[in-house]
Every structure is written in structure tokens, then in C-alpha cells.
Protein backbone atom coordinates (compact mmCIF):
# COMPACT_ATOMS: atom_id res chain seq x y z
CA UNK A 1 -31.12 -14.95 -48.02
CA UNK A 2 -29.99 -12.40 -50.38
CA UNK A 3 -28.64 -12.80 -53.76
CA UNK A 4 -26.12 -9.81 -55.11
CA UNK A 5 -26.53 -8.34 -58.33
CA UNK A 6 -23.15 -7.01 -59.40
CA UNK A 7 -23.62 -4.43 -61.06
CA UNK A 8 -19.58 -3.11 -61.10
CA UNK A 9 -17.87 0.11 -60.83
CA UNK A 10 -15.43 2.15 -59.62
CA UNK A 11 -14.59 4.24 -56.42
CA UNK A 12 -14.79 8.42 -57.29
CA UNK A 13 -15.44 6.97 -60.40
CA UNK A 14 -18.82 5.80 -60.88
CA UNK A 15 -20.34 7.46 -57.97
CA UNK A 16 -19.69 11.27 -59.17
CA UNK A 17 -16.99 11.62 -57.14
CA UNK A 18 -14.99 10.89 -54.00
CA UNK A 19 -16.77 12.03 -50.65
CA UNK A 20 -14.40 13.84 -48.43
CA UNK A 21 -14.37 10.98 -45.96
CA UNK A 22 -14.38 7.99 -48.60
CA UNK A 23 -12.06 5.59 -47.74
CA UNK A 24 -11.26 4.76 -51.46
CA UNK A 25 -9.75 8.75 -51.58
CA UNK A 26 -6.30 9.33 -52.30
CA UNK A 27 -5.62 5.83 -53.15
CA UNK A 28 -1.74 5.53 -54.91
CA UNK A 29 -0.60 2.23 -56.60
CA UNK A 30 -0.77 -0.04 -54.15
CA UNK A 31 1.41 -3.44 -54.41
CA UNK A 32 -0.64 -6.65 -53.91
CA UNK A 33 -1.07 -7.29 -50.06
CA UNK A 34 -1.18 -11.46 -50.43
CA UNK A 35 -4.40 -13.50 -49.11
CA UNK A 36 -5.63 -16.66 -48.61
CA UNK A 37 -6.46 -16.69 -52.43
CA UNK A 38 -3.03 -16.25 -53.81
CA UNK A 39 -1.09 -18.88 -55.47
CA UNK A 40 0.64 -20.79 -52.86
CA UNK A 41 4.03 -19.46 -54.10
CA UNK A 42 3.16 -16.25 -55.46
CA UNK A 43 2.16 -13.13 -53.23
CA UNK A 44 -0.47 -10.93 -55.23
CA UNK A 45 -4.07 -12.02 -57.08
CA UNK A 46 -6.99 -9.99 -58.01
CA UNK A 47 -8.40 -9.88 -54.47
CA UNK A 48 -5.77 -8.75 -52.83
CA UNK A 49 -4.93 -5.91 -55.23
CA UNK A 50 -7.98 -4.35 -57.50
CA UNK A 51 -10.38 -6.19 -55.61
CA UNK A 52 -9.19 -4.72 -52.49
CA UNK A 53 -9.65 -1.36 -54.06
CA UNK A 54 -13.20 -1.99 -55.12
CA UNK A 55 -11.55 -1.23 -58.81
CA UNK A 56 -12.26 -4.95 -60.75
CA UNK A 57 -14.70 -3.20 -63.40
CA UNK A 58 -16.54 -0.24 -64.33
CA UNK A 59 -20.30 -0.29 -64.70
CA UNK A 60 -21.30 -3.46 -66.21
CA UNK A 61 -24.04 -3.98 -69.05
CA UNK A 62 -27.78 -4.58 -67.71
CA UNK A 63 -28.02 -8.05 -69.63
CA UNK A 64 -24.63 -9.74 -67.95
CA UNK A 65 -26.30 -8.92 -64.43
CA UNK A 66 -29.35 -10.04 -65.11
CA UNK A 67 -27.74 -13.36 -66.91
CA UNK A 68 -26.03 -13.35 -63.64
CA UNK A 69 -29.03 -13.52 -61.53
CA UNK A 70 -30.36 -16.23 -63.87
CA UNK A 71 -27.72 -18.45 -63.08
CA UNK A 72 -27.64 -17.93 -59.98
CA UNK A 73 -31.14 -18.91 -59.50
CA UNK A 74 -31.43 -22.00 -61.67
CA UNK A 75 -28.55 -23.56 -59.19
CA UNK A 76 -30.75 -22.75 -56.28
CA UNK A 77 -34.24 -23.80 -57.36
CA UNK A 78 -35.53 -23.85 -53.91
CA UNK A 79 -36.20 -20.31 -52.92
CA UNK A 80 -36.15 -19.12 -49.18
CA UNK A 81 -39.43 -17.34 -48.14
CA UNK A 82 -37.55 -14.23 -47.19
CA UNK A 83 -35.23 -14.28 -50.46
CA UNK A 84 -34.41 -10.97 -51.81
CA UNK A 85 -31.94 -9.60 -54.48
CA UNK A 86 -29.09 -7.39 -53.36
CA UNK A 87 -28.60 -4.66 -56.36
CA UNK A 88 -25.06 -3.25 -55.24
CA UNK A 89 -21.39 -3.08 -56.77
CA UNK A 90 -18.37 -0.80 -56.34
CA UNK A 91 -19.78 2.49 -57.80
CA UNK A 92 -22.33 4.34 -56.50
CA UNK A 93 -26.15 2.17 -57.27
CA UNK A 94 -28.02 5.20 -57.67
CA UNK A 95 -25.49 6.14 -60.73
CA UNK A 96 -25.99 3.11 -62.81
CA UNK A 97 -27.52 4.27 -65.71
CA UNK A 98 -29.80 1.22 -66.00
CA UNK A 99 -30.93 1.05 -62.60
CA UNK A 100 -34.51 0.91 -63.91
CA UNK A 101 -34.27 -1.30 -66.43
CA UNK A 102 -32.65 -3.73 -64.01
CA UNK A 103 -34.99 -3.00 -61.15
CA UNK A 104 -38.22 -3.81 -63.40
CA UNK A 105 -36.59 -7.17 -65.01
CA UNK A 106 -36.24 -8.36 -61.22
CA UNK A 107 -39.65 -7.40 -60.46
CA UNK A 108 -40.83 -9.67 -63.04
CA UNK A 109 -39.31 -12.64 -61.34
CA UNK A 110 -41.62 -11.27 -58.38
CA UNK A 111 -38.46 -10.90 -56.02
CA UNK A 112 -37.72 -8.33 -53.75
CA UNK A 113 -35.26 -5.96 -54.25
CA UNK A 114 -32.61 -4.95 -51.66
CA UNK A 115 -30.95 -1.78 -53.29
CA UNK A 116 -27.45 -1.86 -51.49
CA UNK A 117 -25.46 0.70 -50.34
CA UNK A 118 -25.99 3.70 -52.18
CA UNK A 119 -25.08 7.67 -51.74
CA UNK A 120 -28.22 9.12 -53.32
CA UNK A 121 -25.62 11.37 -55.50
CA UNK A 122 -26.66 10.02 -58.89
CA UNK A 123 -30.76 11.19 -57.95
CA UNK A 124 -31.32 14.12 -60.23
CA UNK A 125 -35.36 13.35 -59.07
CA UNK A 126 -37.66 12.13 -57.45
CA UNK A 127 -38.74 10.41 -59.58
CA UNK A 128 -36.11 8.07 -59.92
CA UNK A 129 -36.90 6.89 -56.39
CA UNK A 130 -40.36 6.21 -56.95
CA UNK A 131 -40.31 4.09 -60.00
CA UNK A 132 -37.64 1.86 -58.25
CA UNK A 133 -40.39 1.39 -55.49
CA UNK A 134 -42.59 0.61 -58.30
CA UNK A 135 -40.38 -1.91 -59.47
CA UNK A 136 -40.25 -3.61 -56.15
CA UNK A 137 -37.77 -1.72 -54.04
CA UNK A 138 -38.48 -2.84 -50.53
CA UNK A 139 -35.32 -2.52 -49.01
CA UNK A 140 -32.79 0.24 -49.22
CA UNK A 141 -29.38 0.87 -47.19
CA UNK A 142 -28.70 4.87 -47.93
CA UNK A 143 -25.48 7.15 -47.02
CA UNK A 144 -27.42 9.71 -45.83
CA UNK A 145 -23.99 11.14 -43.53
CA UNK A 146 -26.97 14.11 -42.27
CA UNK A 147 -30.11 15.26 -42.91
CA UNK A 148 -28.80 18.63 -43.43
CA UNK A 149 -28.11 19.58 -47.38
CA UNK A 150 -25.41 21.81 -46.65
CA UNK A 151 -23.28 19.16 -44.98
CA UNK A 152 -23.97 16.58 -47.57
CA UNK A 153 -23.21 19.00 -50.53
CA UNK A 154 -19.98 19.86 -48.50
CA UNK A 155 -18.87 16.45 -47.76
CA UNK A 156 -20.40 14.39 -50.12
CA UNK A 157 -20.12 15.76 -53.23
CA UNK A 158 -24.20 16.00 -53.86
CA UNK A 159 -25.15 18.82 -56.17
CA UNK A 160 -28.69 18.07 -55.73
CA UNK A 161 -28.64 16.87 -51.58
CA UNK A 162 -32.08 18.29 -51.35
CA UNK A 163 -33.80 15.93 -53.57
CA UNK A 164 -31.21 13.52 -51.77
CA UNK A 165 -32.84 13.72 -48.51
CA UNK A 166 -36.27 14.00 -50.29
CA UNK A 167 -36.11 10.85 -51.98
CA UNK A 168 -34.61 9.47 -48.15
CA UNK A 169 -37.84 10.56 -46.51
CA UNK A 170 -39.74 8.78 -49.42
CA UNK A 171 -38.08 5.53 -49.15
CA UNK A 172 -38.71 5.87 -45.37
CA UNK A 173 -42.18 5.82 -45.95
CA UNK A 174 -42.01 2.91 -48.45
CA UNK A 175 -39.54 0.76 -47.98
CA UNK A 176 -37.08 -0.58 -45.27
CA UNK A 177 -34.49 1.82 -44.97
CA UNK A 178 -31.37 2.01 -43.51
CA UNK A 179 -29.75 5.35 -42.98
CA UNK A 180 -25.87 5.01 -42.80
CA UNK A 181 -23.75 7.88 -41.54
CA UNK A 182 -20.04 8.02 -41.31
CA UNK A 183 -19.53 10.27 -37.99
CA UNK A 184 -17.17 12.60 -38.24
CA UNK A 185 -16.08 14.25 -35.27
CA UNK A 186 -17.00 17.94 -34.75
CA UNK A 187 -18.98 17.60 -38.34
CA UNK A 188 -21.86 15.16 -38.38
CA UNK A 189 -21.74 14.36 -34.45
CA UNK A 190 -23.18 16.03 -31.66
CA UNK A 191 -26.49 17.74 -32.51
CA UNK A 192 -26.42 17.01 -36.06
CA UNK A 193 -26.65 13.69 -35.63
CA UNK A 194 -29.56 14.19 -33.55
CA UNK A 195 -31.52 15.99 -35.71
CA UNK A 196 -30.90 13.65 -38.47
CA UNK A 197 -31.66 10.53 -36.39
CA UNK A 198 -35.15 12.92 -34.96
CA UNK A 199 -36.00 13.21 -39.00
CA UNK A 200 -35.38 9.36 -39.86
CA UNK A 201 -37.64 8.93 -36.73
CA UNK A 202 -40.47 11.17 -38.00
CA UNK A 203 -40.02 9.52 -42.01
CA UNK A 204 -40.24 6.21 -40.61
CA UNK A 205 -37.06 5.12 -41.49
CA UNK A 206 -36.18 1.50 -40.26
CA UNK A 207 -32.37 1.75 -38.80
CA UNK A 208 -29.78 4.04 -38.69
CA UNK A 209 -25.80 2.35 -38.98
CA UNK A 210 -23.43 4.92 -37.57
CA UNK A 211 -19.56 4.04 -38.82
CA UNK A 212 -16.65 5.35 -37.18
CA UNK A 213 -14.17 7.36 -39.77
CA UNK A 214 -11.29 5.51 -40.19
CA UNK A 215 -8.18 8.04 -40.82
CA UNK A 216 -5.23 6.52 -40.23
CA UNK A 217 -3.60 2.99 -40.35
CA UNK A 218 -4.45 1.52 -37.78
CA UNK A 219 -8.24 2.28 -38.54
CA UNK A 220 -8.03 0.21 -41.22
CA UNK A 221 -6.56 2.14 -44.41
CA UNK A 222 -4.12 -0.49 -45.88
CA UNK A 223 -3.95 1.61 -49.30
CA UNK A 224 -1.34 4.34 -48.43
CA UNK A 225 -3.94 6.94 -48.46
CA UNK A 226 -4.07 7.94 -44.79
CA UNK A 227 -4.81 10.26 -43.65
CA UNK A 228 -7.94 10.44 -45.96
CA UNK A 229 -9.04 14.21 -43.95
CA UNK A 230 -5.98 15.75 -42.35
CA UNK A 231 -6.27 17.51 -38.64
CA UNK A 232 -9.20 14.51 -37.90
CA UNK A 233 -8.26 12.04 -35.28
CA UNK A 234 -10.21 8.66 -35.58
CA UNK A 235 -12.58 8.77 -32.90
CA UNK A 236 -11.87 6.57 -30.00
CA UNK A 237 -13.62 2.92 -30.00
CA UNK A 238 -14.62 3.46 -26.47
CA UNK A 239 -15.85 7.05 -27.09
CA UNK A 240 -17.57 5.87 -30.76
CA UNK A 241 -19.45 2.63 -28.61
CA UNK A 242 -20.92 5.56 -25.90
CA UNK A 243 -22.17 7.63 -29.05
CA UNK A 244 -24.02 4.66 -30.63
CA UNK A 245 -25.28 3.28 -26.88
CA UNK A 246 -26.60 6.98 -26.32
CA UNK A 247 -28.27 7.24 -30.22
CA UNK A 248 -30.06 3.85 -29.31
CA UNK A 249 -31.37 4.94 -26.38
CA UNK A 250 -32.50 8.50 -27.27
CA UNK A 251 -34.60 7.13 -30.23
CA UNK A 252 -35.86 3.81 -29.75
CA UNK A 253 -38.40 3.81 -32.89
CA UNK A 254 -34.75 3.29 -34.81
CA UNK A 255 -32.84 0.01 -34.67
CA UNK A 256 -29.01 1.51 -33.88
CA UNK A 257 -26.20 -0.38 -34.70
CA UNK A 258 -22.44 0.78 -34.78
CA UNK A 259 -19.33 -0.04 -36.81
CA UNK A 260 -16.84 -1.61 -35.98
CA UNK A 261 -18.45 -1.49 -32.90
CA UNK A 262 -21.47 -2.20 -31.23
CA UNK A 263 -25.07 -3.37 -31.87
CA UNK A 264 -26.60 -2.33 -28.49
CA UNK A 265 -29.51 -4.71 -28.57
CA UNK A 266 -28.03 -7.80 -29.98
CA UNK A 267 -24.64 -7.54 -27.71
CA UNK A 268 -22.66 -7.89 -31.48
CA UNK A 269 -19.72 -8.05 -31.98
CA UNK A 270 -19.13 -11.40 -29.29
CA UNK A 271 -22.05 -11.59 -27.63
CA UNK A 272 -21.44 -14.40 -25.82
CA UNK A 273 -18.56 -12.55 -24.59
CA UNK A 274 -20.73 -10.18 -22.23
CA UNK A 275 -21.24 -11.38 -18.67
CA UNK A 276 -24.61 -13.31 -17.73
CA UNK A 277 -24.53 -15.28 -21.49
CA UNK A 278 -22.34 -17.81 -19.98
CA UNK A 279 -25.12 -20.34 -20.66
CA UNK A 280 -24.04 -20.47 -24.18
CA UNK A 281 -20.50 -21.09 -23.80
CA UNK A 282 -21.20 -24.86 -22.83
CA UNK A 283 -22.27 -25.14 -26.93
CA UNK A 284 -18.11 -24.44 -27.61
CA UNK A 285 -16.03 -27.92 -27.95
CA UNK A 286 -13.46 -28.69 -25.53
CA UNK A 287 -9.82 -27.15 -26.15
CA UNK A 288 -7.72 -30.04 -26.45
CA UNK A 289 -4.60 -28.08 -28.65
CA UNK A 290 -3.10 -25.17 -28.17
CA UNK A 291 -1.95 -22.08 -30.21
CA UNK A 292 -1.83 -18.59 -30.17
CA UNK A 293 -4.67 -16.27 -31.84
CA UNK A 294 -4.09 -13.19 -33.61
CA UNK A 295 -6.53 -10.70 -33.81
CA UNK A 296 -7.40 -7.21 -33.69
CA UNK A 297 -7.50 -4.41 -31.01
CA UNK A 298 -11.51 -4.92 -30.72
CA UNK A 299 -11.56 -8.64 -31.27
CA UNK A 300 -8.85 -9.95 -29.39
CA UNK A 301 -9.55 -8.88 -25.84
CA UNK A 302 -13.01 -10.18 -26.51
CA UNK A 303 -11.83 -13.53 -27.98
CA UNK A 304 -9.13 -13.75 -24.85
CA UNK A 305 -12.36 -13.26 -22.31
CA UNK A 306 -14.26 -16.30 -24.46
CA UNK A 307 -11.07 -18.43 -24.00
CA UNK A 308 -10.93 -17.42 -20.34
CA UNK A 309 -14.66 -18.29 -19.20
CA UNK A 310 -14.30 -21.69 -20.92
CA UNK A 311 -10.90 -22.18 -18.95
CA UNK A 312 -8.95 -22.63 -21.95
CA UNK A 313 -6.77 -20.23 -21.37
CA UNK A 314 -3.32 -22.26 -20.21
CA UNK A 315 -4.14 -23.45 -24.23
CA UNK A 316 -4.76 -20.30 -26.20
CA UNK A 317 -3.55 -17.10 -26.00
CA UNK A 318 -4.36 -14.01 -27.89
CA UNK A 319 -2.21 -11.38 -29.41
CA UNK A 320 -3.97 -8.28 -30.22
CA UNK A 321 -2.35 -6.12 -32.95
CA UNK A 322 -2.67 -2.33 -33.32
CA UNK A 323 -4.97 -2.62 -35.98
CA UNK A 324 -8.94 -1.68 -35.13
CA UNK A 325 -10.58 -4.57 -37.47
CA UNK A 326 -8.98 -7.93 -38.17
CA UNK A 327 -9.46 -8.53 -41.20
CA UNK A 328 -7.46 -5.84 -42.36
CA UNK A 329 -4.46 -7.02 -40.66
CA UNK A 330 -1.42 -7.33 -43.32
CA UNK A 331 2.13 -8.47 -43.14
CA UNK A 332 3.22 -4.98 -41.43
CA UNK A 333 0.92 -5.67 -38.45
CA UNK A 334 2.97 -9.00 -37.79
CA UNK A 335 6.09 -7.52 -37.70
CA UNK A 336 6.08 -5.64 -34.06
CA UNK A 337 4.30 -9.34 -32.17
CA UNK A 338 6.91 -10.48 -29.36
CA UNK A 339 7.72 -13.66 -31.07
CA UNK A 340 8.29 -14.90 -27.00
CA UNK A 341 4.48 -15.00 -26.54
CA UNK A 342 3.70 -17.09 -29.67
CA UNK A 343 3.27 -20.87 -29.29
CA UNK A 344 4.31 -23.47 -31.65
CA UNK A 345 0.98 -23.08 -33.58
CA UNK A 346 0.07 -19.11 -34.64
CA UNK A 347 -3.40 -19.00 -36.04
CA UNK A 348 -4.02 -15.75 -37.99
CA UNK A 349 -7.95 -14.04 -39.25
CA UNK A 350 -9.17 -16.07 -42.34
CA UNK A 351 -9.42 -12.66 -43.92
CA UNK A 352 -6.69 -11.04 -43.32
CA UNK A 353 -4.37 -9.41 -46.07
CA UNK A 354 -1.33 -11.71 -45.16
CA UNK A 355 0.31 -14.31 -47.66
CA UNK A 356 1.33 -17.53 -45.85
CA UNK A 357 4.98 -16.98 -47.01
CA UNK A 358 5.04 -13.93 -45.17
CA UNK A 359 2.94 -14.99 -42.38
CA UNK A 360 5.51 -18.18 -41.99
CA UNK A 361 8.87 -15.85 -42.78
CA UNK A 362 7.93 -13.38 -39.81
CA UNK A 363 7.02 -16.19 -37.25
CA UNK A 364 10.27 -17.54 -37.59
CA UNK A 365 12.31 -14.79 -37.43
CA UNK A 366 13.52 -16.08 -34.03
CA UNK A 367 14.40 -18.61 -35.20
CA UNK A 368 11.67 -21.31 -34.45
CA UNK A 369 9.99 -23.13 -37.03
CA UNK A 370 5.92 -22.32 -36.21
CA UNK A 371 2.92 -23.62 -38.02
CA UNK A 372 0.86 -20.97 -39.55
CA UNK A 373 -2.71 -21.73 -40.35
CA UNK A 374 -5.97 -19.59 -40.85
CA UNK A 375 -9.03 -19.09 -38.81
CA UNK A 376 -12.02 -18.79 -39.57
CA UNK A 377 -13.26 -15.81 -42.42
CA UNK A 378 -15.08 -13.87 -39.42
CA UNK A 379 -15.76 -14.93 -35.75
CA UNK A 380 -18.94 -12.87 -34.95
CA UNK A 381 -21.06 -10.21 -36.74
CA UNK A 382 -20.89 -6.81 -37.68
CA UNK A 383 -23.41 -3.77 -37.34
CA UNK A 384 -23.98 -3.44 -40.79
CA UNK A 385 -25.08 -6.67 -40.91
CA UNK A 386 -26.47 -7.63 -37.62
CA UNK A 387 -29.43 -4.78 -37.73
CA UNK A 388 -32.26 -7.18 -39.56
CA UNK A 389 -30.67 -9.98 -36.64
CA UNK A 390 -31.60 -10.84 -33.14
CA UNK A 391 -29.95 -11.37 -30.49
CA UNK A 392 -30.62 -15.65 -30.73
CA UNK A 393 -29.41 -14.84 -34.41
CA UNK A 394 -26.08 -13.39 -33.67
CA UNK A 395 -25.44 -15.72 -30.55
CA UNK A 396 -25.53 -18.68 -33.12
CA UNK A 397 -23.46 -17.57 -35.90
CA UNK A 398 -20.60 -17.11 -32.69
CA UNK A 399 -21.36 -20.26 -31.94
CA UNK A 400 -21.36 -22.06 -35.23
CA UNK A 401 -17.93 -19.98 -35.58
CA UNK A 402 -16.30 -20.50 -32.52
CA UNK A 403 -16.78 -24.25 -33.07
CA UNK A 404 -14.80 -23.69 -36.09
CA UNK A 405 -11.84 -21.95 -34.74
CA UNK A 406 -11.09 -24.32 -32.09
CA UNK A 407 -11.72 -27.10 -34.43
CA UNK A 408 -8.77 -25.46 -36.05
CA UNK A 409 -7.16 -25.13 -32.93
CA UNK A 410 -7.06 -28.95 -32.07
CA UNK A 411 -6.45 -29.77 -35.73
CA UNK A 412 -3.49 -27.93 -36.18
CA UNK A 413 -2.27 -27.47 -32.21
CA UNK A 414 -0.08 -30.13 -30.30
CA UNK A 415 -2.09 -32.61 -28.45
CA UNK A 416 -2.04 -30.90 -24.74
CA UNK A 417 -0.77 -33.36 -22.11
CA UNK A 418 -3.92 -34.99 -20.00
């Protein structure tokens, strides 16, 4: 269990500036997508607008996040053996100016500290890095993009990327870490990423998360700001799921996990999807409604196969939209789905940036009157979190999930004729 200390700030703001690839860059005013938190009437909140844009508030004081911790703890006395505390937010960690202060407060509480996705821009020394380790820093999830200062101070901004990768090797050797690295094709591929995963080897670095650049729409930028790098195409899924299948094999002493796709020793995303864990599927309730599922270009085929091994699929179909990740599916996405295929009942992703007005407006535009209703938030689990999970771990939470969605299914779906 991990408990997040907010700690605020901005995109390019708080993080000394936008990385090349960042996929807060060129971000314009963006009108409020709608969510499942709006007001039933009114399309727009705080979520689906600023919060979307990581922009809800800069930096905040050390004493509100600590107060917030505090709270947080007193309404969960009972404390799990592996708790830790997650020190993150939307700047960059490693540029909040009391990063110290806060670290050592949480120390005294004798919890470990998770510091959460950070660049390493805001290090000016090493010495930064090991007082936070002092302070009990045991855990650490690092952009490193390459172990090769030229690249980051290219890419990334860093005006000091050699004490960057300095203070990587030192949390290596300290803590837990887990090197992160937004592949760029033809930049941070190829035999740069093998060098860089060879170094995080020799440190003793924990993982390495390799994330595929989104640079266009249907990658997943929903902000009006694609492309983010022009003359990039997005790598293909199928070509960016080889890459992180070959990393994992060439270095073994690193636990490999891809975004949005795959975790090679866990079977994430859907592992109970992939042939010979069939054993599992008899832990899914029986379909008794039907609908149709929409999903995502990854997700859906993988739902549809779920469906199809349980023999549910005369009751469920899937429609798979163009967009990569299905949670940020938004009204637009809707709008090209052959209203022919869609059943009487349309579930769409619990996540998704979609307002039920428009969600109920666009499956009716034939026309027929359809229920709309939400799935689940998520229906398995991503490499960026699934790296400290096993493969019993992830095949749960699907399960636990899946028991969900076609709960919804045969709560909101027409009785099927026996």
C-alpha cells in the first residue's frame, strides 16, 4: 500500500521545463472533455479540464502535505507491513524546493518513502540524492530517457545530466529504482537503449519501464498538442511489444515492463487472455445480459478473446476504437462506431473522457434509444504498475475486475432468452 504525498505543480512549469517528448508540450486551451465526475447535466469539472492537464496547483507548502499525510493516516490506523509513502505531484519531485524537509518529517514517522516519478532535472548535486536516502528514500521511479548526458541535455532539458545519471547510479545502489525511458525511435532505441539498460544492470538498478512516445491522437494526446515532435511516427504497438520482449530477455538482472504494452513476465495487460491460462477463466460469472463493449485498439481485441473462451460471445461484443489506450477515449472517438453493431446496452471505459450526454446523444443518432452505462475504471494492469507484481498478482486484479464488468453487463443488459 502506498499513500501519495501531493506535493502539486505544474507541467514545463515546475520541472524546469518541457522535455522535447513531454506529453504536457504545446498544450492550447483545451475545452473540458466531460467524465464520469461531471454534474449530471453539465459537461466540464476540474478533472476533466486542469486536472487532465496535470495544471490544478503549483508547488504546494511543506506543512499542507505533511497535514495531508496526517490525515490520511489517522483514518487508517492499521498500517500494512509493506506501507510506504508516495512523494509525487504534477511538477517535477526533484524541483520541490522542500523536498528535504518533507523527506526527513516522513522519516520520523519511520515510513518508507517512495519518491515518484521524477526527471532528476532539479539535482544541482549529489548531494541532494544522498540526504533523501538518509531520510529514508527506499524507492525511486527516475526518467532517466538514456544513460548518455548528451541525449538527456538534448531532450530533456538537464543542464547538469551528468550529476543526473550520477545520482541514478547512486540510487541504484541504495534504493529500489526504477529507470523509465520514453523510446523514441531512431533517438533513445536501438543501441542506446542497450547501453543504458547494460549500465542500470551494472548500478544495480531494480527495473527499467520503457513507454512508447505517443505523437499523435490516436496515441493518446486529447489536448490539441499533437504532434508533440514533428517528422516522429508513434512506434507501432506490435513493433514497441518486440522491443520490450527483446530488452527482457537480453538483461534478465532487470525486471522489464512496457507501456501501454507488455509486462513480459507477468503476461499484463490481460493475462488471462494468453492461451494455456484458461484455468482461470472458470473464476468469471456467467453472462446472462448482453451489451456491447467499447474499448481501445489494445484492449478490445483482448477483451473480445476473454468473451470468446468463456463462450459469451453471442452476448457481448466489442468495438475497438482507433484510440491506443482506453481511457483516453473522448466523445470524438464515438463518433466514427457503426451504430449497426451496437446492442441495446453500450457499455463505455469507466475512465474515459466522455460525458453521458454525449455518450447517450451519439448512440442514438440512428435513431434508437440505447442505454449507456460505465465499466469498470480499468480492466487489467499496466507496466508502470505491474513491475513490483507477479504474475498470481495481476491474474487476480483481472479477475476481481472482470467480475465487475459483467456484473455490469447483467445489471444493465436485457435478460438473454434461456
Amino acid at each position: 500500500m502506498q499513500i501519495l504525498a501531493d506535493v502539486g505543480g505544474i507541467p514545463g512549469k515546475d520541472c524546469r521545463g518541457f522535455c522535447k517528448y513531454c506529453y504536457f508540450k504545446k498544450v492550447k486551451e483545451v475545452k473540458p472533455l466531460g467524465c464520469q465526475y461531471c454534474p449530471p447535466k453539465t459537461i466540464g469539472c476540474e478533472k476533466c479540464s486542469i486536472g487532465i492537464q496535470d495544471a490544478i496547483s503549483e508547488f504546494k507548502p511543506v506543512f499542507l502535505v505533511t497535514n495531508d499525510i496526517q490525515s490520511t493516516l489517522m483514518f487508517n490506523p492499521v498500517r500494512d507491513n509493506n506501507l510506504k509513502i508516495n512523494i509525487s505531484g504534477g511538477g517535477d519531485v526533484s524541483c520541490y524546493p522542500q523536498i528535504q524537509e518533507l523527506a526527513a518529517t516522513i522519516n520520523q514517522l519511520q515510513i518508507p518513502i517512495h519518491l515518484g516519478y521524477t526527471s532528476g532535472k532539479g539535482i544541482d548535486n549529489i548531494k541532494w540524492a544522498e540526504d533523501l536516502i538518509r531520510n529514508g528514500v527506499d524507492e525511486v521511479t527516475f526518467t532517466l530517457f538514456a544513460a548518455d548526458s548528451k541525449l538527456r541535455r538534448e531532450w530533456m532539458g538537464d543542464t547538469n545530466p551528468e550529476i543526473s545519471i550520477e545520482a541514478v547510479k547512486l540510487f541504484s545502489e541504495n534504493t529500489e529504482l526504477h529507470a523509465a525511458m520514453v523510446i523514441i525511435p531512431g533517438v533513445n532505441d536501438g543501441e542506446v537503449l542497450r547501453d543504458s539498460c547494460e549500465k542500470l544492470e551494472e548500478w544495480g538498478a531494480h527495473a527499467g519501464i520503457l513507454m512508447r512516445f505517443a505523437n499523435s491522437t490516436e496515441g493518446g494526446l486529447v489536448l490539441n498538442n499533437g504532434p508533440i515532435v514533428k517528422g516522429i511516427d508513434s512506434q507501432s504497438v506490435e513493433s514497441f511489444e518486440e522491443l520490450v520482449k527483446d530488452i527482457n530477455t537480453e538483461f534478465p538482472k532487470l525486471r522489464i515492463t512496457g507501456t501501454p504494452v507488455c509486462d513480459p513476465e507477468t503476461g499484463a495487460p490481460f493475462a488471462i487472455a494468453k492461451d494455456g491460462n484458461e484455468i482461470y477463466l472458470q473464476f468469471i460469472p456467467k453472462v446472462t445480459g448482453y451489451a456491447t463493449i467499447i474499448s481501445s485498439k489494445i484492449a478490445g481485441p483482448r477483451i473480445a478473446k476473454i468473451f470468446e473462451k468463456i463462450g459469451a460471445e453471442d452476448h457481448v461484443n466489442v468495438i475497438s476504437t482507433k484510440k491506443d489506450i482506453a481511457c483516453l477515449i473522448t466523445k470524438d472517438d464515438l463518433e466514427d462506431i457503426d451504430l449497426s453493431q451496437v446492442k441495446d446496452t453500450v457499455l463505455i471505459p469507466g475512465r474515459s473522457y466522455i460525458h453521458q450526454l454525449d455518450a447517450e446523444r451519439i448512440f442514438s443518432n440512428d435513431g434508437k434509444e440505447r442505454l449507456v452505462a460505465r465499466g469498470p475504471d480499468t480492466l487489467s494492469v499496466d507496466g508502470e504498475l505491474s513491475g513490483n507484481l507477479t504474475e498470481e498478482n495481476v491474474i487476480e486484479r483481472e479477475l476481481e475486475q472482470f467480475n465487475d464488468l459483467v456484473g455490469a453487463i447483467n445489471f444493465y443488459g436485457m435478460e438473454v432468452p434461456k
